[in-house]
PDB file of N, CA and C in Angstrom:
ATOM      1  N   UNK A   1     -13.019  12.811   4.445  1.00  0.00           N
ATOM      2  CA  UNK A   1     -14.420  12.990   4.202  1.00  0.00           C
ATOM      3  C   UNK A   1     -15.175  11.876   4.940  1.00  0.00           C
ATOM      4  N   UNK A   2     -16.101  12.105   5.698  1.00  0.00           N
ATOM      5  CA  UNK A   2     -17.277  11.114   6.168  1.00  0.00           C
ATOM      6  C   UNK A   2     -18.259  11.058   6.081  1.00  0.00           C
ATOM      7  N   UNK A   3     -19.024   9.561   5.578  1.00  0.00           N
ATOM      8  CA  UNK A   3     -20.564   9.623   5.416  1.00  0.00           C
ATOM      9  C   UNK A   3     -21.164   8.720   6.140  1.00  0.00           C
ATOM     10  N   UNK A   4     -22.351   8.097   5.743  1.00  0.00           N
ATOM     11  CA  UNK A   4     -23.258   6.706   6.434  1.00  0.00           C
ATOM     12  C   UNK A   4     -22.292   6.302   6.763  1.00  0.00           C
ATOM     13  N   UNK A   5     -22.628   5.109   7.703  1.00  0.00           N
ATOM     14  CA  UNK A   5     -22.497   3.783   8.184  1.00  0.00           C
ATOM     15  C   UNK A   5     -20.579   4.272   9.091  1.00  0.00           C
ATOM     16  N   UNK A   6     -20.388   5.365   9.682  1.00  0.00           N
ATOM     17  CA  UNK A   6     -19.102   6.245  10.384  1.00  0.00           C
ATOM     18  C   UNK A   6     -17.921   5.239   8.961  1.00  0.00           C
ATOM     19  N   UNK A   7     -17.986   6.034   7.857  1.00  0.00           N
ATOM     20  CA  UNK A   7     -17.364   5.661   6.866  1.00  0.00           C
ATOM     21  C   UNK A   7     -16.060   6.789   6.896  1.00  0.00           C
ATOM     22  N   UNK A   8     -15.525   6.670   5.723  1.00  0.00           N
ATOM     23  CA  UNK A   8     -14.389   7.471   5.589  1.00  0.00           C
ATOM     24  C   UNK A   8     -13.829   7.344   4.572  1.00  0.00           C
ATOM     25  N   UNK A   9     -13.396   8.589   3.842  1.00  0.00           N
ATOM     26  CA  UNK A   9     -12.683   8.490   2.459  1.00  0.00           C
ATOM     27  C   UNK A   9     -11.737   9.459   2.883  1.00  0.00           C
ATOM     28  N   UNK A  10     -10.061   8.889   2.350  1.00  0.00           N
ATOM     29  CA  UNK A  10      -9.415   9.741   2.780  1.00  0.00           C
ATOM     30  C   UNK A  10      -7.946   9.276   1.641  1.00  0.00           C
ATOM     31  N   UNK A  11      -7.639  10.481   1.409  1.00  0.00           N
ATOM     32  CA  UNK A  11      -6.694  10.994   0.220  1.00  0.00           C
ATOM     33  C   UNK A  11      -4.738  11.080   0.823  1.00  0.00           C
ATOM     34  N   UNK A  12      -4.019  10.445  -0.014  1.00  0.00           N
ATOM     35  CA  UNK A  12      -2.884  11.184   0.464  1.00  0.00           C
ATOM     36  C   UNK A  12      -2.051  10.681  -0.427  1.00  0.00           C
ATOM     37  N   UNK A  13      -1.708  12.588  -1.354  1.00  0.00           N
ATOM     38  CA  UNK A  13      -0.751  12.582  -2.172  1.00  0.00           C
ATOM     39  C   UNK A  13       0.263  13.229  -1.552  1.00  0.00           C
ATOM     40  N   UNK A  14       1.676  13.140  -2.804  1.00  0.00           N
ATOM     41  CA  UNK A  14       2.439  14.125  -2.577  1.00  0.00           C
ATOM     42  C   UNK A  14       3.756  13.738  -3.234  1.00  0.00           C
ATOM     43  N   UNK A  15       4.860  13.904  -3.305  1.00  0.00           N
ATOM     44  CA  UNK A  15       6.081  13.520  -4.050  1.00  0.00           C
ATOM     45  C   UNK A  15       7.428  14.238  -3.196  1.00  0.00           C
ATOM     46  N   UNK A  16       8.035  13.753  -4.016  1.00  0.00           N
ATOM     47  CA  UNK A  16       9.976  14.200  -3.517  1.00  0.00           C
ATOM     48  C   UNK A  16      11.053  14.157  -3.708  1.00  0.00           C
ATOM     49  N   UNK A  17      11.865  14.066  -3.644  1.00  0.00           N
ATOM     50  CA  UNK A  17      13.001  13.105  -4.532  1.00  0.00           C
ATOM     51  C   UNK A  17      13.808  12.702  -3.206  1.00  0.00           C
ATOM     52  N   UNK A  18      14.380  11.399  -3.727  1.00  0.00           N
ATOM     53  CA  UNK A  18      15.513  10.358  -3.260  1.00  0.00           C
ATOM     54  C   UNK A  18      16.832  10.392  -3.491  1.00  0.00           C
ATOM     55  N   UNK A  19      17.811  10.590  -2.637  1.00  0.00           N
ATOM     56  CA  UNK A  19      19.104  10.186  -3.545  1.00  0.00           C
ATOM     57  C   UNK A  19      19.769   9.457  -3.136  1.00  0.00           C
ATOM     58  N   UNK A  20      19.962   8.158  -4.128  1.00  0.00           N
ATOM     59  CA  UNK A  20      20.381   6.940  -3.833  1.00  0.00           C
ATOM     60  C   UNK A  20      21.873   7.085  -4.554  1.00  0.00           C
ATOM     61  N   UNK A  21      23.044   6.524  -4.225  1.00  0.00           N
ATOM     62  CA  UNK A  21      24.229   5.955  -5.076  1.00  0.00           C
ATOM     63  C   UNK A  21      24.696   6.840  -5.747  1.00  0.00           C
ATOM     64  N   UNK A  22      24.719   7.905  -5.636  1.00  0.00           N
ATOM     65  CA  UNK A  22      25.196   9.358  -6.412  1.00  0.00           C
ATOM     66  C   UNK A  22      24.235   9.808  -7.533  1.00  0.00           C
ATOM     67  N   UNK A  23      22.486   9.619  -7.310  1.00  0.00           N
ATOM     68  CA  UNK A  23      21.664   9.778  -7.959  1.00  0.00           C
ATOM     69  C   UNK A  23      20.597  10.159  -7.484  1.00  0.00           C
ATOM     70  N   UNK A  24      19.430  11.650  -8.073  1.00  0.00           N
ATOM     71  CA  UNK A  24      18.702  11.958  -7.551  1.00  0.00           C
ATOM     72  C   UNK A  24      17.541  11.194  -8.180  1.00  0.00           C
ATOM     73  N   UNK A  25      16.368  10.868  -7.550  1.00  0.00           N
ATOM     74  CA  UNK A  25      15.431  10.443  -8.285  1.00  0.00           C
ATOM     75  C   UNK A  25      13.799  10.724  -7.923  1.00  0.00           C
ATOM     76  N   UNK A  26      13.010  10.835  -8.737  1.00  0.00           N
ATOM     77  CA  UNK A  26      11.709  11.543  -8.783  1.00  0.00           C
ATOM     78  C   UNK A  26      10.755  10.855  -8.048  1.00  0.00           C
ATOM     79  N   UNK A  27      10.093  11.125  -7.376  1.00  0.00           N
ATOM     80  CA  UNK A  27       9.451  10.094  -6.245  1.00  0.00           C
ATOM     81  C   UNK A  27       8.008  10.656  -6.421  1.00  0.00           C
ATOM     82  N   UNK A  28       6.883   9.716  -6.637  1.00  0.00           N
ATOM     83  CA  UNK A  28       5.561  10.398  -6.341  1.00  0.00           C
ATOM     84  C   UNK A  28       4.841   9.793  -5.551  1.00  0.00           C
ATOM     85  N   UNK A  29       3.594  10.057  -5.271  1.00  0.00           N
ATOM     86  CA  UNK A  29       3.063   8.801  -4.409  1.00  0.00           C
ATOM     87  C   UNK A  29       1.474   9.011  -4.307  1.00  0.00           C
ATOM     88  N   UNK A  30       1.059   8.296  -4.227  1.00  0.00           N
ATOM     89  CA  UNK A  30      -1.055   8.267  -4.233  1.00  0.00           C
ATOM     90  C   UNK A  30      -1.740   6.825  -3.916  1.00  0.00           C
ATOM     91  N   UNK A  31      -2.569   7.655  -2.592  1.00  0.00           N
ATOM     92  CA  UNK A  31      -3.265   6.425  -2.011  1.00  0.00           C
ATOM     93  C   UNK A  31      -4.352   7.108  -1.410  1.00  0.00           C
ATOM     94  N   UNK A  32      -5.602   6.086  -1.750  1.00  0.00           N
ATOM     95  CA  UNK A  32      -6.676   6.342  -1.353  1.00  0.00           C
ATOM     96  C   UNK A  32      -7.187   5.181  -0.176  1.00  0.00           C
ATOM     97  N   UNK A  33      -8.056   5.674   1.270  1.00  0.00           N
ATOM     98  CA  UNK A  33      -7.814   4.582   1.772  1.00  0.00           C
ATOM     99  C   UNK A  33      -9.787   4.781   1.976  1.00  0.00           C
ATOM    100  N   UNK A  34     -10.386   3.650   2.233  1.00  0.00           N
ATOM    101  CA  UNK A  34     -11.990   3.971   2.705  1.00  0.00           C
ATOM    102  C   UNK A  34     -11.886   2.726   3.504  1.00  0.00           C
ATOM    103  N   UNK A  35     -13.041   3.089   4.391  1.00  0.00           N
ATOM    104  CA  UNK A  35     -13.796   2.391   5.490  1.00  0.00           C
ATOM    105  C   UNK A  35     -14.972   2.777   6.236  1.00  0.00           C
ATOM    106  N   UNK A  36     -15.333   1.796   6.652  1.00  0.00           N
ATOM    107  CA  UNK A  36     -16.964   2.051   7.281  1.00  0.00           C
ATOM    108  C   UNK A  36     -17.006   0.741   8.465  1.00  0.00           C
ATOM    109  N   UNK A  37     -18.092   0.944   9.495  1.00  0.00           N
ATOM    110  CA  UNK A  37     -18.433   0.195  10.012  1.00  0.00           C
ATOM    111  C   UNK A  37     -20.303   0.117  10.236  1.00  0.00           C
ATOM    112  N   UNK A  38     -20.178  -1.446   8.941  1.00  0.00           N
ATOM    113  CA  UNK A  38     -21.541  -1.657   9.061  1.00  0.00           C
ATOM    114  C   UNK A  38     -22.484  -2.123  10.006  1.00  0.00           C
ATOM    115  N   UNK A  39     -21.851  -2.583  11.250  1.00  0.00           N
ATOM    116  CA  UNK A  39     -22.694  -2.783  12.465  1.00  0.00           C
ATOM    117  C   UNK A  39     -21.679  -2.370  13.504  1.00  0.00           C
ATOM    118  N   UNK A  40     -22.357  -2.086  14.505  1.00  0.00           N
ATOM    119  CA  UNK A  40     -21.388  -1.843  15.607  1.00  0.00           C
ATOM    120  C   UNK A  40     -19.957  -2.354  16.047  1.00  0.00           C
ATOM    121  N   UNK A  41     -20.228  -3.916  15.852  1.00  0.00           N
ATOM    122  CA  UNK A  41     -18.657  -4.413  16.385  1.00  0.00           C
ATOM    123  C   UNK A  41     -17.996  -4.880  15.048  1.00  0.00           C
ATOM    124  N   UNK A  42     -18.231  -4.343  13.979  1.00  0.00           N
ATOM    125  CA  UNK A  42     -17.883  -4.839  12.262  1.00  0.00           C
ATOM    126  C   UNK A  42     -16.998  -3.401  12.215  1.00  0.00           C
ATOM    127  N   UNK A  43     -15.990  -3.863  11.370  1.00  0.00           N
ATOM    128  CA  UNK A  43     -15.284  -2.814  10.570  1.00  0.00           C
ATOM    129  C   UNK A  43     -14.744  -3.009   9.521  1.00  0.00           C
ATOM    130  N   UNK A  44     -14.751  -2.585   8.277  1.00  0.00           N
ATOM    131  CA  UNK A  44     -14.355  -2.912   6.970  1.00  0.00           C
ATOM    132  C   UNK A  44     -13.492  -1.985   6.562  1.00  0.00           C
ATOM    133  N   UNK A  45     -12.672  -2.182   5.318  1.00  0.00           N
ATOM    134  CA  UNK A  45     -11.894  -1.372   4.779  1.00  0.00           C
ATOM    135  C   UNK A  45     -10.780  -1.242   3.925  1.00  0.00           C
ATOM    136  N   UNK A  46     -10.178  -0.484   2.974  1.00  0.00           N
ATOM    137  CA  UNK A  46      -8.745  -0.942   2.546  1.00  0.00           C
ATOM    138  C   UNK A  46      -8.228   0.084   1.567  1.00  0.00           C
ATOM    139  N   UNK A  47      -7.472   0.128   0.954  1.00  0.00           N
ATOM    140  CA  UNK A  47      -6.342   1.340   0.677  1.00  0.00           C
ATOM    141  C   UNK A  47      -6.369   0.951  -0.757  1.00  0.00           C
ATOM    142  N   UNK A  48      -5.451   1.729  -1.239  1.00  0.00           N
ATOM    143  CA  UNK A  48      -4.838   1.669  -2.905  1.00  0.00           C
ATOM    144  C   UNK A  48      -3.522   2.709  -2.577  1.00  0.00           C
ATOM    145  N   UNK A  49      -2.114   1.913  -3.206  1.00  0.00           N
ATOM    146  CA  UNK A  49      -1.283   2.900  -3.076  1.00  0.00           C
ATOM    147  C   UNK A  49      -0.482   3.115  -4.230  1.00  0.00           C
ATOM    148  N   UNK A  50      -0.140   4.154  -5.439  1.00  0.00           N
ATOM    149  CA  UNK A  50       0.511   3.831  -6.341  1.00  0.00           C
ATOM    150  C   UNK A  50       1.266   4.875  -6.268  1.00  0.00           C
ATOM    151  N   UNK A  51       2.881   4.108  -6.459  1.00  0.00           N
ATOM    152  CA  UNK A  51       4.071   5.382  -6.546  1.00  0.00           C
ATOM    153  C   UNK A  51       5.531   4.846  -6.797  1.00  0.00           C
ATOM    154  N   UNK A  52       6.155   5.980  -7.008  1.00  0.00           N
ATOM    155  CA  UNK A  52       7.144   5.615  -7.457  1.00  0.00           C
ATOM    156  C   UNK A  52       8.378   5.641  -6.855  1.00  0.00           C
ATOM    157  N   UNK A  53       9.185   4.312  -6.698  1.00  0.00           N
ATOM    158  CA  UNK A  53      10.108   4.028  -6.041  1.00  0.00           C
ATOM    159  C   UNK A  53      11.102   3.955  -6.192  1.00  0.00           C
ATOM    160  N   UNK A  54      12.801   3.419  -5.542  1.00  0.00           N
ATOM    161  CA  UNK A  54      13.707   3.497  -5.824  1.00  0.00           C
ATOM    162  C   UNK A  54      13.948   1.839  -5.587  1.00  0.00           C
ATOM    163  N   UNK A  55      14.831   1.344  -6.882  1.00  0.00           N
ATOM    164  CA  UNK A  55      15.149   0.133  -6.906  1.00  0.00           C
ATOM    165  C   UNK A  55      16.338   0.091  -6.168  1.00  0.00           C
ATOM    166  N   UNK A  56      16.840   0.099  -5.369  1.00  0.00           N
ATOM    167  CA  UNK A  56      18.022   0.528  -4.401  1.00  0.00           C
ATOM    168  C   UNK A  56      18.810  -0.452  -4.498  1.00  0.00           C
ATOM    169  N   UNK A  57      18.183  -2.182  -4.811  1.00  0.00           N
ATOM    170  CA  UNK A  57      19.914  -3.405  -5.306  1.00  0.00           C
ATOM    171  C   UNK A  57      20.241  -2.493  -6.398  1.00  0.00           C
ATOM    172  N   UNK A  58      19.681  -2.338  -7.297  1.00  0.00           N
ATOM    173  CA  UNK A  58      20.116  -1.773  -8.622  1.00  0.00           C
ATOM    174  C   UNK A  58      20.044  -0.625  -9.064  1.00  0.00           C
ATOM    175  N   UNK A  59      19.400   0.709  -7.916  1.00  0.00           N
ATOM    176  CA  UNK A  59      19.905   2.022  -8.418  1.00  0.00           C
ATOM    177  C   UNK A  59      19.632   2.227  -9.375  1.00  0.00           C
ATOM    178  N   UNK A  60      17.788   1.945  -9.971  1.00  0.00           N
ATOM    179  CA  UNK A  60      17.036   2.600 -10.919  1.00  0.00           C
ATOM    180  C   UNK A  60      15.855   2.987 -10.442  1.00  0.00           C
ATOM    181  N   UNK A  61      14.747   3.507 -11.333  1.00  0.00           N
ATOM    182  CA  UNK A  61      13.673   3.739 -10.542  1.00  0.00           C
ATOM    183  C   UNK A  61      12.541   3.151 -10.900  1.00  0.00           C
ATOM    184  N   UNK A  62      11.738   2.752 -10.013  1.00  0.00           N
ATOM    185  CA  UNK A  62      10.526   1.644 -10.329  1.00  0.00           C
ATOM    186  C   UNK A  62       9.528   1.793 -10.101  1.00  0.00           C
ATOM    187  N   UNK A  63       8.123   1.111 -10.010  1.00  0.00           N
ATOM    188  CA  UNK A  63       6.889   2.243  -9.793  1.00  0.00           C
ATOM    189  C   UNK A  63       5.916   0.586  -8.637  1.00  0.00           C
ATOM    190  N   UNK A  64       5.298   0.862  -7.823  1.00  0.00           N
ATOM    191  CA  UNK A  64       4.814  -0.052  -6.489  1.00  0.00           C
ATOM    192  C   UNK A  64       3.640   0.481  -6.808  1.00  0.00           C
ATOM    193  N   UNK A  65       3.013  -0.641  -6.591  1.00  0.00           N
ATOM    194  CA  UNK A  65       1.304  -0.758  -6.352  1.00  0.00           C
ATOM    195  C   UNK A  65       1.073  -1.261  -5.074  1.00  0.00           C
ATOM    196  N   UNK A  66       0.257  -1.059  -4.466  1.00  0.00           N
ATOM    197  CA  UNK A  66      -0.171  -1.594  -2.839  1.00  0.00           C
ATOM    198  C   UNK A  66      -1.859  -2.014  -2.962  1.00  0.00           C
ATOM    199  N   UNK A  67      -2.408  -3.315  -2.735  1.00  0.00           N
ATOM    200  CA  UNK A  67      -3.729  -2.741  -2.324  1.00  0.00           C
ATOM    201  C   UNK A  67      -3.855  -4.018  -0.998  1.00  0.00           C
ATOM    202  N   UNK A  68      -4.671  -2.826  -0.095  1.00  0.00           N
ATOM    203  CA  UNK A  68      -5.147  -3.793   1.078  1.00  0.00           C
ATOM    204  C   UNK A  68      -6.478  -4.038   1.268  1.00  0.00           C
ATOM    205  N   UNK A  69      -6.921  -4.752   2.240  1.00  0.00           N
ATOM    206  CA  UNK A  69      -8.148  -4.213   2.827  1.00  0.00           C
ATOM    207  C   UNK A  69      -8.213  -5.142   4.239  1.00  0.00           C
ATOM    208  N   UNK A  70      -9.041  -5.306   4.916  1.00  0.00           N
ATOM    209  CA  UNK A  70      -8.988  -5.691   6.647  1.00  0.00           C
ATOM    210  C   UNK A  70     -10.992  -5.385   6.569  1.00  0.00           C
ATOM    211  N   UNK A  71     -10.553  -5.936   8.075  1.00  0.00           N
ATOM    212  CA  UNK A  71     -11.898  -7.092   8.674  1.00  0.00           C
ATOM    213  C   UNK A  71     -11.678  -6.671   9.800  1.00  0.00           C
ATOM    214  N   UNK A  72     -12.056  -5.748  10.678  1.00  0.00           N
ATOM    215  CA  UNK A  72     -12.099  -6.123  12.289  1.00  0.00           C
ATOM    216  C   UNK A  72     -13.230  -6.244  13.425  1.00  0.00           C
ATOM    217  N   UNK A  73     -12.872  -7.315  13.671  1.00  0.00           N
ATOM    218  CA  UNK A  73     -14.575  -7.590  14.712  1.00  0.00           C
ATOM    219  C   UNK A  73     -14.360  -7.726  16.371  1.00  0.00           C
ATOM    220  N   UNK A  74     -15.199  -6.767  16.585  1.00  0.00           N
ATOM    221  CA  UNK A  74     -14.696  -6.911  18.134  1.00  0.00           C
ATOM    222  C   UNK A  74     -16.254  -8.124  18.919  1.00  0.00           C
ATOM    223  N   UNK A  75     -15.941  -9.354  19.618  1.00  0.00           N
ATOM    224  CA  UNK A  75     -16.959 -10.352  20.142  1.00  0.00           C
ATOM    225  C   UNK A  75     -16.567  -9.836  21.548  1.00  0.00           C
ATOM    226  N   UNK A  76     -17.596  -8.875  22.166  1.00  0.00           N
ATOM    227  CA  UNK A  76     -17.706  -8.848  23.305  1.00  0.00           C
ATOM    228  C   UNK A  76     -16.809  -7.583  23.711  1.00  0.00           C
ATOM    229  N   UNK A  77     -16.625  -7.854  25.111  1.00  0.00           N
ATOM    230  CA  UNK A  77     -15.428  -6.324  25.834  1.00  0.00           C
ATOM    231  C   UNK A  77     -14.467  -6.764  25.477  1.00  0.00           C
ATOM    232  N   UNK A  78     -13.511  -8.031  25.071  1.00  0.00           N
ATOM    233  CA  UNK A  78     -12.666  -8.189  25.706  1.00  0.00           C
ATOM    234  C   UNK A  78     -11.952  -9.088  24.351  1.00  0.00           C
ATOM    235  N   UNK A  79     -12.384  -9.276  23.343  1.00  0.00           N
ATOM    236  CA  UNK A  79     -11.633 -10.072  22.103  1.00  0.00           C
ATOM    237  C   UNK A  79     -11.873  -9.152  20.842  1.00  0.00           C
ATOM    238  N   UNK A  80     -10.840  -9.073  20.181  1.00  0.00           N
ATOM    239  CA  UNK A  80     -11.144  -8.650  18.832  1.00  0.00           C
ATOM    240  C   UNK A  80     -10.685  -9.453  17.713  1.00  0.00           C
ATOM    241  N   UNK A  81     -11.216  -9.233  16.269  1.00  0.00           N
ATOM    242  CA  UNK A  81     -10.121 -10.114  15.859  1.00  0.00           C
ATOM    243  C   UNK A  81      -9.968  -9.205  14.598  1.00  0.00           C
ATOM    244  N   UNK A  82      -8.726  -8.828  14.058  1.00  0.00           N
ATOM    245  CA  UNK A  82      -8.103  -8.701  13.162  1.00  0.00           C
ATOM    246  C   UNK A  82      -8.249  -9.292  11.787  1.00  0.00           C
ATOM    247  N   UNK A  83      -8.536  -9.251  10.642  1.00  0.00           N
ATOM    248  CA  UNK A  83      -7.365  -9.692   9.614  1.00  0.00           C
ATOM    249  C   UNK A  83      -7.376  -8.440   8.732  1.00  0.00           C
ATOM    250  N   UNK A  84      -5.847  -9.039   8.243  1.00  0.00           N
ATOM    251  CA  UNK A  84      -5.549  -7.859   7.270  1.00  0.00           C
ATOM    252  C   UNK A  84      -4.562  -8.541   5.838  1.00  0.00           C
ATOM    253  N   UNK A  85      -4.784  -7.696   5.058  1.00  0.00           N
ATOM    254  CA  UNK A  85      -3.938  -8.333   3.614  1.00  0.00           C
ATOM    255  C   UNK A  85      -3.779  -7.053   3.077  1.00  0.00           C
ATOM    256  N   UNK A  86      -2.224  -7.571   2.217  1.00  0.00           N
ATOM    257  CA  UNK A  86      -1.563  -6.601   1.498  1.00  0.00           C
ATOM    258  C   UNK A  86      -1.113  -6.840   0.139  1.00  0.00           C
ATOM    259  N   UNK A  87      -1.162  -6.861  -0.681  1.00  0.00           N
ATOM    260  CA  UNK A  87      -0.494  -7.701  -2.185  1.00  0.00           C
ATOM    261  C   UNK A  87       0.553  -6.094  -2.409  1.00  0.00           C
ATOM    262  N   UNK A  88       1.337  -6.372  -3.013  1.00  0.00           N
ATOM    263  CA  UNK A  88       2.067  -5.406  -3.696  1.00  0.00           C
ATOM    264  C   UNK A  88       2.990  -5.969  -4.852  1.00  0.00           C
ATOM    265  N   UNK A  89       2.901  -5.142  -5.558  1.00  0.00           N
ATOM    266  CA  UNK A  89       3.467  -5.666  -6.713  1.00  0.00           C
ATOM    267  C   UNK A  89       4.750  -4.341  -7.125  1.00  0.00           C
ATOM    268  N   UNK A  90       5.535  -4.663  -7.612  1.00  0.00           N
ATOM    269  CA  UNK A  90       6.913  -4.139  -7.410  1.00  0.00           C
ATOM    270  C   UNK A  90       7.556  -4.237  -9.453  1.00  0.00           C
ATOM    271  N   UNK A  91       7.344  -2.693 -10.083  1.00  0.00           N
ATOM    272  CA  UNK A  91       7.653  -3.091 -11.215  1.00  0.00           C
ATOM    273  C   UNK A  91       9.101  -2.095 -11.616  1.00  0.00           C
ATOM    274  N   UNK A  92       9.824  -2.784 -12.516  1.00  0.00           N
ATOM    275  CA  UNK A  92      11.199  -1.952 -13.055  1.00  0.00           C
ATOM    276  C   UNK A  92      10.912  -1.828 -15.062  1.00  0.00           C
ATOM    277  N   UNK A  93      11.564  -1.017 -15.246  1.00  0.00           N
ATOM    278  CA  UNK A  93      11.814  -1.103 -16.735  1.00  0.00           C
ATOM    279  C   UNK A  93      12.210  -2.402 -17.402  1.00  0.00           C
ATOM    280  N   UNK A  94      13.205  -2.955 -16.524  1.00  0.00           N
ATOM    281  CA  UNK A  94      13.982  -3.826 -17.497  1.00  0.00           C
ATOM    282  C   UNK A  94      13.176  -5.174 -16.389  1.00  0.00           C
ATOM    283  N   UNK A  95      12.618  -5.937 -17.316  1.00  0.00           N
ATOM    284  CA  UNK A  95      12.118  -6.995 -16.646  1.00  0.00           C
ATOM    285  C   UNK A  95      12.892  -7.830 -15.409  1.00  0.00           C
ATOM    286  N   UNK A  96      13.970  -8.036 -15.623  1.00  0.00           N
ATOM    287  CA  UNK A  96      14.778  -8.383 -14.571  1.00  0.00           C
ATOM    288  C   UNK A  96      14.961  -7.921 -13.404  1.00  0.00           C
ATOM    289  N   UNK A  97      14.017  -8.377 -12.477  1.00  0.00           N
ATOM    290  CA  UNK A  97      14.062  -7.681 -10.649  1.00  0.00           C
ATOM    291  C   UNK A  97      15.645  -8.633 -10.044  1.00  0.00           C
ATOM    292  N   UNK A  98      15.425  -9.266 -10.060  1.00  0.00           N
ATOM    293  CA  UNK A  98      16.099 -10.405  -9.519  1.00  0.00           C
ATOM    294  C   UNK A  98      16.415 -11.860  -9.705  1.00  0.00           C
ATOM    295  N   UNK A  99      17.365 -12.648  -9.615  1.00  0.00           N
ATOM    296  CA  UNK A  99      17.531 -14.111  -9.587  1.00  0.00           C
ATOM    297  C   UNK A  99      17.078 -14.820  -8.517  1.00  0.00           C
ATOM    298  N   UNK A 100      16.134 -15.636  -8.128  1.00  0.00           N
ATOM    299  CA  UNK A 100      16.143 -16.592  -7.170  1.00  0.00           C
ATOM    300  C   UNK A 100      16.331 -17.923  -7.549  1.00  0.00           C
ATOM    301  N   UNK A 101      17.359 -19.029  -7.270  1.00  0.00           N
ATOM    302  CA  UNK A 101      17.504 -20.110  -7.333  1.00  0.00           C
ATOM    303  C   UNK A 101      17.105 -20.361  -8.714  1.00  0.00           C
ATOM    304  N   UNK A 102      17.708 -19.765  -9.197  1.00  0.00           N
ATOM    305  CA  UNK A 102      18.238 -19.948 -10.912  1.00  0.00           C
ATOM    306  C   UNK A 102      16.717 -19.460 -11.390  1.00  0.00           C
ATOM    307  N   UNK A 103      15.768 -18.561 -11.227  1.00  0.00           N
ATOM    308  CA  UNK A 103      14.441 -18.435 -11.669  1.00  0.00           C
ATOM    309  C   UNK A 103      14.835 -16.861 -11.800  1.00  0.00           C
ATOM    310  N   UNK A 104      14.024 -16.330 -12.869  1.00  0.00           N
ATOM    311  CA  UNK A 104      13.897 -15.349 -13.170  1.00  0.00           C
ATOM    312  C   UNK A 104      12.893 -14.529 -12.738  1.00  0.00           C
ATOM    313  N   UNK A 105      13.004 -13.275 -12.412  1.00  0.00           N
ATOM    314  CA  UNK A 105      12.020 -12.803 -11.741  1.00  0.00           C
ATOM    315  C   UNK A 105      11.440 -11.442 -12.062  1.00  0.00           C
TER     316      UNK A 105
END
Protein backbone atom coordinates (compact mmCIF):
# COMPACT_ATOMS: atom_id res chain seq x y z
CA UNK A 1 0.00 0.00 0.00
CA UNK A 2 1.26 3.67 -0.69
CA UNK A 3 0.57 7.07 0.57
CA UNK A 4 2.13 10.79 1.26
CA UNK A 5 5.53 11.52 1.60
CA UNK A 6 6.37 7.95 -1.39
CA UNK A 7 5.56 5.91 1.91
CA UNK A 8 4.77 2.29 2.09
CA UNK A 9 3.01 -0.24 4.15
CA UNK A 10 3.63 -3.61 3.38
CA UNK A 11 2.43 -7.04 4.90
CA UNK A 12 4.00 -10.53 4.84
CA UNK A 13 2.41 -13.49 6.31
CA UNK A 14 2.39 -17.04 5.95
CA UNK A 15 3.52 -20.41 7.74
CA UNK A 16 4.93 -24.09 7.17
CA UNK A 17 6.41 -26.63 8.83
CA UNK A 18 10.14 -27.65 9.56
CA UNK A 19 11.59 -30.90 10.13
CA UNK A 20 14.30 -30.91 12.34
CA UNK A 21 15.92 -34.28 14.17
CA UNK A 22 13.12 -36.68 13.34
CA UNK A 23 10.50 -33.92 14.12
CA UNK A 24 7.92 -31.96 12.32
CA UNK A 25 7.26 -28.57 13.58
CA UNK A 26 4.65 -25.70 13.10
CA UNK A 27 6.17 -22.62 11.73
CA UNK A 28 4.29 -19.22 11.38
CA UNK A 29 5.49 -15.98 10.57
CA UNK A 30 4.27 -12.01 10.47
CA UNK A 31 5.92 -8.89 9.60
CA UNK A 32 4.93 -5.63 8.88
CA UNK A 33 7.47 -3.35 7.30
CA UNK A 34 6.70 0.85 6.62
CA UNK A 35 8.64 3.62 5.17
CA UNK A 36 8.57 6.97 3.70
CA UNK A 37 10.81 9.52 2.47
CA UNK A 38 10.34 12.84 4.12
CA UNK A 39 12.56 14.96 1.94
CA UNK A 40 14.16 14.03 -1.07
CA UNK A 41 17.58 12.66 -0.02
CA UNK A 42 15.93 11.32 3.62
CA UNK A 43 14.60 7.88 3.98
CA UNK A 44 13.06 6.38 7.02
CA UNK A 45 11.75 3.15 8.06
CA UNK A 46 11.50 -0.30 9.83
CA UNK A 47 9.81 -3.69 10.17
CA UNK A 48 8.21 -5.87 12.98
CA UNK A 49 8.70 -9.59 12.64
CA UNK A 50 6.96 -12.19 14.86
CA UNK A 51 7.19 -16.04 14.36
CA UNK A 52 7.79 -19.09 15.17
CA UNK A 53 10.94 -20.92 15.14
CA UNK A 54 12.94 -23.95 15.51
CA UNK A 55 15.36 -24.22 18.45
CA UNK A 56 17.65 -26.50 16.38
CA UNK A 57 20.78 -26.93 19.52
CA UNK A 58 17.85 -28.36 21.27
CA UNK A 59 15.13 -29.53 18.89
CA UNK A 60 12.14 -27.62 20.39
CA UNK A 61 10.14 -24.92 19.19
CA UNK A 62 10.47 -21.24 20.03
CA UNK A 63 8.83 -18.06 19.01
CA UNK A 64 11.46 -14.68 17.53
CA UNK A 65 10.60 -11.21 17.60
CA UNK A 66 12.54 -8.88 15.14
CA UNK A 67 12.18 -5.12 15.15
CA UNK A 68 14.24 -2.79 12.92
CA UNK A 69 14.27 0.43 11.54
CA UNK A 70 17.11 2.47 9.25
CA UNK A 71 18.04 6.03 8.23
CA UNK A 72 19.26 6.55 4.73
CA UNK A 73 20.64 9.81 3.45
CA UNK A 74 21.99 10.32 0.28
CA UNK A 75 24.66 14.04 0.50
CA UNK A 76 25.01 14.77 -2.99
CA UNK A 77 25.52 12.25 -6.35
CA UNK A 78 27.94 10.41 -4.98
CA UNK A 79 27.74 9.48 -0.90
CA UNK A 80 25.10 7.88 0.96
CA UNK A 81 24.94 6.92 4.29
CA UNK A 82 23.26 4.04 5.78
CA UNK A 83 22.31 3.06 9.29
CA UNK A 84 20.44 0.28 10.24
CA UNK A 85 19.43 -1.72 13.58
CA UNK A 86 17.98 -4.92 14.45
CA UNK A 87 17.18 -6.19 18.14
CA UNK A 88 15.74 -9.66 18.20
CA UNK A 89 14.84 -11.42 20.89
CA UNK A 90 14.77 -15.25 20.80
CA UNK A 91 12.22 -17.05 23.32
CA UNK A 92 11.84 -21.04 24.38
CA UNK A 93 9.44 -22.63 26.91
CA UNK A 94 11.89 -23.73 29.26
CA UNK A 95 13.88 -20.70 30.29
CA UNK A 96 17.13 -22.20 29.59
CA UNK A 97 18.50 -21.05 25.96
CA UNK A 98 21.93 -21.67 26.76
CA UNK A 99 25.17 -21.61 29.07
CA UNK A 100 27.73 -18.96 28.46
CA UNK A 101 30.74 -18.92 30.73
CA UNK A 102 28.95 -20.34 33.59
CA UNK A 103 25.87 -17.60 33.07
CA UNK A 104 22.58 -18.54 32.45
CA UNK A 105 20.75 -17.51 29.69
Amino acid sequence: MSGPLQSSLNGLFGGGQTYWNGQYFEEQFNQLSLWFVPRVNLSVGGNIRIEDVVDFANTRPGKSRRFGAFISYQWGRRLQINVNHTLQEFEVSDPLLYWLFGHRY
